[in-house]
Protein backbone atom coordinates (compact mmCIF):
# COMPACT_ATOMS: atom_id res chain seq x y z
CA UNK A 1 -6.74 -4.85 42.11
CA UNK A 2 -7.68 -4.03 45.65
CA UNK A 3 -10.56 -6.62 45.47
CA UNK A 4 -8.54 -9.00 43.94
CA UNK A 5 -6.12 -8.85 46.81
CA UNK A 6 -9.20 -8.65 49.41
CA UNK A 7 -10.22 -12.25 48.17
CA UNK A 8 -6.63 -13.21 48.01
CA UNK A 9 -5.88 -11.93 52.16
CA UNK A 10 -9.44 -13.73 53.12
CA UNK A 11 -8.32 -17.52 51.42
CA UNK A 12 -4.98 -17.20 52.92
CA UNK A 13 -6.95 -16.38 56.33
CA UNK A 14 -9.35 -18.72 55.79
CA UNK A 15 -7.08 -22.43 54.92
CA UNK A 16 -4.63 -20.91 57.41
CA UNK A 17 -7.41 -20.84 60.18
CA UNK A 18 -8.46 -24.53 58.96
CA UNK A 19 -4.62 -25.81 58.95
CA UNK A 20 -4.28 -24.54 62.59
CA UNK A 21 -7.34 -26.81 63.60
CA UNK A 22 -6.42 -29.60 61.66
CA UNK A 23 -2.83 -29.58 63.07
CA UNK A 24 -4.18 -29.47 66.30
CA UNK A 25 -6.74 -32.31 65.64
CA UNK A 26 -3.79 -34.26 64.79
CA UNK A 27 -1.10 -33.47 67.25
CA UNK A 28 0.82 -31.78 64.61
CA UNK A 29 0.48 -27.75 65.87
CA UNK A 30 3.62 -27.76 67.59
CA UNK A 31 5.27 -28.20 64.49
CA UNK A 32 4.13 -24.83 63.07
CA UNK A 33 2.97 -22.84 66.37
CA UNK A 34 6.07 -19.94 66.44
CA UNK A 35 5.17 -18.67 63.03
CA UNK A 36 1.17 -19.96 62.64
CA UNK A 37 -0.78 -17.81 64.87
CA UNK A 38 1.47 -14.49 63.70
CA UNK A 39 0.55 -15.48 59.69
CA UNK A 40 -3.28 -16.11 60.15
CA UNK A 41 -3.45 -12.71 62.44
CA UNK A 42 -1.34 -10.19 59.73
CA UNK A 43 -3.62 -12.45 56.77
CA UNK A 44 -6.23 -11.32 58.83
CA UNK A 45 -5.55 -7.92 59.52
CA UNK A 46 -4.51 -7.24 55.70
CA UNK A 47 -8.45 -8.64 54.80
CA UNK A 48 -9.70 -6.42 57.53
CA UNK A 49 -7.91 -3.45 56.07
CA UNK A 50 -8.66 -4.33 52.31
CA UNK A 51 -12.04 -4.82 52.93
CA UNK A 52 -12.83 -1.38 54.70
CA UNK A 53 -10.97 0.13 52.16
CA UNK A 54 -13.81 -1.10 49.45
CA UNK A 55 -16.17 -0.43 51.52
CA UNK A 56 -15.15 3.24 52.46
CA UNK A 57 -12.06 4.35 51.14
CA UNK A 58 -9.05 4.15 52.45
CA UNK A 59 -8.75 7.46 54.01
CA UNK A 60 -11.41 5.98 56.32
CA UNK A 61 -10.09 2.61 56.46
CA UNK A 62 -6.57 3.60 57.80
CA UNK A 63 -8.56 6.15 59.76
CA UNK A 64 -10.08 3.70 61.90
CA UNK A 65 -6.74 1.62 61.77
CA UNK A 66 -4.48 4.45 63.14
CA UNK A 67 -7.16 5.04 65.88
CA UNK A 68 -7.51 1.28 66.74
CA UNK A 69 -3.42 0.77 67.10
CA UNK A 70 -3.08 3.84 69.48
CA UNK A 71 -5.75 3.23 71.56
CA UNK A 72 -5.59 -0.30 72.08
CA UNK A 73 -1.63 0.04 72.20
CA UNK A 74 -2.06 1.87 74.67
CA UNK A 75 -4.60 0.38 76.65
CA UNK A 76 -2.70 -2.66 76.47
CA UNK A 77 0.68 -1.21 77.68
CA UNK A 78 -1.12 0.39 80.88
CA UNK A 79 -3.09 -2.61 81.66
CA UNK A 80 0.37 -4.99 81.81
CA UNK A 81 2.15 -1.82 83.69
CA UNK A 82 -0.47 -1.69 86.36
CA UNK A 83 -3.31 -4.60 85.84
CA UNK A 84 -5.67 -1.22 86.03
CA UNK A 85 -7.58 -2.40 82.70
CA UNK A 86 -7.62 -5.73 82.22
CA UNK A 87 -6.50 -7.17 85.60
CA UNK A 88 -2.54 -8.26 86.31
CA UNK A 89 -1.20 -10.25 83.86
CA UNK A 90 1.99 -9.70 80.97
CA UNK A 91 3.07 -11.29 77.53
CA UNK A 92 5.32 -14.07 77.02
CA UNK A 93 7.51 -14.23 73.58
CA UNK A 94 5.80 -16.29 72.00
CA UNK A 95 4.03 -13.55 69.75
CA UNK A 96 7.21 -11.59 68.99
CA UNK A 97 9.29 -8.59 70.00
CA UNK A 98 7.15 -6.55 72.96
CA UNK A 99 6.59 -2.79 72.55
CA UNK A 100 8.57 -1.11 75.97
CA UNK A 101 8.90 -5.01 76.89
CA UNK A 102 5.20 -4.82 77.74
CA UNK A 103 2.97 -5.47 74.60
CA UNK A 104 3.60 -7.55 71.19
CA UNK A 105 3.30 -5.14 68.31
CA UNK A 106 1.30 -8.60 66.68
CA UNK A 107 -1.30 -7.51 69.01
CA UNK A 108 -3.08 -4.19 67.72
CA UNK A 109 -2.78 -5.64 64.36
CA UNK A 110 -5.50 -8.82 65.76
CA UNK A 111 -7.29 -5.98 67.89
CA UNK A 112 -7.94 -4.54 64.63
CA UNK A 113 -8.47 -7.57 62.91
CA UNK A 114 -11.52 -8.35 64.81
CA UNK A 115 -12.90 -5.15 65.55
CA UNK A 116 -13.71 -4.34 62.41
CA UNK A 117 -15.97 -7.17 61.16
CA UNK A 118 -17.23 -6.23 64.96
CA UNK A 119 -17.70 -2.64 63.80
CA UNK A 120 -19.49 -3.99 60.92
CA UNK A 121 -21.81 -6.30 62.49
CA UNK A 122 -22.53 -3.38 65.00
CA UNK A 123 -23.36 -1.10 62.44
CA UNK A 124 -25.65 -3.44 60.26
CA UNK A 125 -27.89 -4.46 63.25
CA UNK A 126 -28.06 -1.06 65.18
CA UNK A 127 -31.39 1.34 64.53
CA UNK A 128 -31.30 3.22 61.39
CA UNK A 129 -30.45 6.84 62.40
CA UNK A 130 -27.90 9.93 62.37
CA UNK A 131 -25.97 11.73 64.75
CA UNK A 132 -24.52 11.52 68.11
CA UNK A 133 -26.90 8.04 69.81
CA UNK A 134 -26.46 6.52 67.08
CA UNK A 135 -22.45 6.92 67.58
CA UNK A 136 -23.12 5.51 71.05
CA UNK A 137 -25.09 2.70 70.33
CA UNK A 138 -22.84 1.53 67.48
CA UNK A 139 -19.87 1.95 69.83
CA UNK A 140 -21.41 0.16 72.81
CA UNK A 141 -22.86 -2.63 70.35
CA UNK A 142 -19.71 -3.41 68.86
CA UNK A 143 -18.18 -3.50 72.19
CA UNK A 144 -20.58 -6.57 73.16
CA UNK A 145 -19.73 -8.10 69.41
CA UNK A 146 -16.14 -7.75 69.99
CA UNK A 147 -15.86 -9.17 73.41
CA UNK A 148 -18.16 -11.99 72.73
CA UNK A 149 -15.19 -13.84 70.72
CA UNK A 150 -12.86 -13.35 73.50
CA UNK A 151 -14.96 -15.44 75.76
CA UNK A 152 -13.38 -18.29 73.62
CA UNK A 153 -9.86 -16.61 72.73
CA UNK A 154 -8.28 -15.56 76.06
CA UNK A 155 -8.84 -19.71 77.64
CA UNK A 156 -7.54 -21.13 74.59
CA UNK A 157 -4.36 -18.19 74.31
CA UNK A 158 -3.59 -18.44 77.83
CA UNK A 159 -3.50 -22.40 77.86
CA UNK A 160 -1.25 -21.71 74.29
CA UNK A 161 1.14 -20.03 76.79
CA UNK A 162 0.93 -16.92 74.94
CA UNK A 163 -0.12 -15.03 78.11
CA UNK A 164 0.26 -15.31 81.74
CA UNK A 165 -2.37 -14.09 84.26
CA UNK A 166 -1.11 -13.36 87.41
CA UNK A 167 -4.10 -13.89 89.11
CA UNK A 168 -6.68 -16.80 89.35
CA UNK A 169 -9.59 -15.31 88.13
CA UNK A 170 -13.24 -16.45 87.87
CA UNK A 171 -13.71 -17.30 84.32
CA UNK A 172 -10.99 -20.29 83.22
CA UNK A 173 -8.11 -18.68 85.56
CA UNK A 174 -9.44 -14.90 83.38
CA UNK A 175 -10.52 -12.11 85.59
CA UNK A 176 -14.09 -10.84 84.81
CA UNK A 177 -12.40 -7.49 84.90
CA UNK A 178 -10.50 -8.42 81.87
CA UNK A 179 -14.20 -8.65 79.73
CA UNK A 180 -15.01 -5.03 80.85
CA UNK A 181 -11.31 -3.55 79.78
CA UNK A 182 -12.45 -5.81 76.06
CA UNK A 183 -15.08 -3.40 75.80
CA UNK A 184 -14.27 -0.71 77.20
CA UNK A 185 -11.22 -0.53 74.90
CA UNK A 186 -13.92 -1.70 71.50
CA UNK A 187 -16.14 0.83 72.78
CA UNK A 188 -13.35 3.92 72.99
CA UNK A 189 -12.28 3.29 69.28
CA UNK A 190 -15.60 3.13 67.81
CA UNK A 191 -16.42 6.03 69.49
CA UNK A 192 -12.94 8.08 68.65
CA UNK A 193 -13.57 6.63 65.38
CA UNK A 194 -17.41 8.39 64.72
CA UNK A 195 -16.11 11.76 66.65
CA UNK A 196 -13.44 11.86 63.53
CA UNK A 197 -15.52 10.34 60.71
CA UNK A 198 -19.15 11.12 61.98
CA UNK A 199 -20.33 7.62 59.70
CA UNK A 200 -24.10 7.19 60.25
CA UNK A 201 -22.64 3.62 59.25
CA UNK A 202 -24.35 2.77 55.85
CA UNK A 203 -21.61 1.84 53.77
CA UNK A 204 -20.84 3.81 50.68
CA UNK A 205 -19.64 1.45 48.00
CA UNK A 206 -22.04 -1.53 48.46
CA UNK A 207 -19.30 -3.84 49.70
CA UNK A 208 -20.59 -7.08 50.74
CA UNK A 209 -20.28 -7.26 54.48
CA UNK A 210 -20.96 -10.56 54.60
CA UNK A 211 -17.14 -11.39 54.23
CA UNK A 212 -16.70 -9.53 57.23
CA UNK A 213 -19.01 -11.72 59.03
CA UNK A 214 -17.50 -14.39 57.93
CA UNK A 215 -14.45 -13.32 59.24
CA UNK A 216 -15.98 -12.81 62.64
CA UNK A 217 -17.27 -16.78 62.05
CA UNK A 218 -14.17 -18.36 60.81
CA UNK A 219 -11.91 -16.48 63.96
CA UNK A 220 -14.70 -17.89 66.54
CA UNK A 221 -15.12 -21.32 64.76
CA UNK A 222 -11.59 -21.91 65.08
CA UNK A 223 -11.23 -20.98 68.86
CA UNK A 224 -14.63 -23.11 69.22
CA UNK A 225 -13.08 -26.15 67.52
CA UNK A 226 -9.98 -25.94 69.43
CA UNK A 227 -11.11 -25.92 72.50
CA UNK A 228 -13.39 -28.66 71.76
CA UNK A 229 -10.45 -30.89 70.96
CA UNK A 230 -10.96 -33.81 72.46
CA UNK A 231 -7.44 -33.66 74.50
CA UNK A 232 -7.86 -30.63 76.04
CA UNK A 233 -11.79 -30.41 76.25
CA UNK A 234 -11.86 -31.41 79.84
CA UNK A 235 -10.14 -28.05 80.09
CA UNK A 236 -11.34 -25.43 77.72
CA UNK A 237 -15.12 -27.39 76.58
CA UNK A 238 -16.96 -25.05 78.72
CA UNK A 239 -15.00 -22.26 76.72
CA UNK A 240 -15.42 -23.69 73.58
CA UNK A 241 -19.67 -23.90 74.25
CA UNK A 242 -19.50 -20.17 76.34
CA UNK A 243 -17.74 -18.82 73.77
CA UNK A 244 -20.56 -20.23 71.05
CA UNK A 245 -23.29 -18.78 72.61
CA UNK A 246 -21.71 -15.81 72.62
CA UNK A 247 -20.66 -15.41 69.79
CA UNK A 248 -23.60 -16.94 67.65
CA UNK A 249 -26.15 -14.19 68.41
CA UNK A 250 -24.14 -11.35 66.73
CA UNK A 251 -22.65 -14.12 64.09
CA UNK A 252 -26.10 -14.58 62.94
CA UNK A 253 -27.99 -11.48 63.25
CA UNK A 254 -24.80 -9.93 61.26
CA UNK A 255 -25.45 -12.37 58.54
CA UNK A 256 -28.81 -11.55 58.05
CA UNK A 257 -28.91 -7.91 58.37
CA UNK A 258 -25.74 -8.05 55.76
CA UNK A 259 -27.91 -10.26 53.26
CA UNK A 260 -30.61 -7.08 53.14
């Protein structure tokens, strides 16, 4: 039943990430946009979820959950407060009520979404090993992974209007500050995650992590293709081709190393 519904969370995910670039191809997202972008993320979180679950269990997969939605709840809240993690900027409505006023509760549900195919893709290409570096280098890896598809996100969700910097930073209006708080906040849950669990990150069940990676693909495609639309590529192209590059290394080697 549980893979059933796995398969069932990553369609809906998938033809809901394809509908929002189609809409958009044909000046037809603003007819959707209020409840779009919350669907895709929650059909995206429940694959997420689903999918570690098969892959672990799901003492470990709401493990990793729970840690993810404190800590990057958190994170969050003190970085709009004071601007200390990210840089200054705050939330508009458009992704739904606002934890304290400060943070979307939407939001650790897509910080999850995405860091766990990151987790995955980490753990796949890191050196084989045990114990405590190997907790580090996952960690830092899937820090890297994890970032590299907000290269692409934060241009195209700031442009969406769905937050405000408060600052004109050096990367599309985006602080560079804001990449370091990405993984710094990736790295802190990975790493909370293998103090609890202590993983060596072989997975137990031989779920095929190549739907995670696909997730990781279809999430960056999408941001890719949207910021290559040709009304607002004079904007967000250099975005769209940043965020490719960095995104495409990890994409790839993640494929492969899931294949083996």
């Amino acid at each position: 039943m549980t893979r059933k519904l796995m398969w069932i969370f990553l369609a809906a995910f998938a033809l809901l990430t394809i509908y929002n670039v189609v809409l958009l191809y044909f000046n037809l997202s603003s007819l959707f946009n209020p409840i779009l972008t919350p669907l895709t993320t929650l059909f995206g979180f429940g694959f997420a979820l689903l999918h570690a679950s098969l892959r672990w269990n799901w003492r470990a997969a709401l493990t990793l959950f729970i840690i993810s939605f404190v800590v990057s709840l958190t994170f969050e809240s003190v970085g709009v407060a004071t601007g200390l993690v990210y840089g200054p900027y705050h939330y508009t409505e458009k992704l739904g009520p606002l934890f304290l006023g400060l943070v979307p509760y939407l939001i650790p549900a897509a910080w999850f979404m995405m860091m766990y195919p990151s987790l995955v893709i980490a753990e796949r290409i890191a050196p084989r090993g045990d114990g405590w570096k190997r907790g580090l280098v996952v960690a830092a890896l899937g820090g890297i992974v994890m970032t590299a598809w907000d290269v692409v996100m934060d241009p195209m969700m700031v442009r969406g209007g769905h937050w405000v910097w408060e600052v004109n930073g050096a990367y599309f209006g985006i602080p560079l500050q804001n990449y370091w708080g990405w993984w710094l906040t990736t790295f802190s849950v990975f790493l909370v995650n293998w103090l609890v669990t202590r993983r060596n990150g072989d997975p137990a069940r031989g779920q095929d992590d190549r739907l995670a990676v696909l997730a990781y693909i279809l999430t960056g495609l999408s941001g890719i293709l949207v910021c290559l639309d040709p009304d607002i590529v004079s904007e967000l192209g250099g975005a769209g081709l940043a965020g490719f590059f960095a995104m495409s290394p990890w994409a790839i080697m993640g494929w492969v190393k899931a294949r083996e």
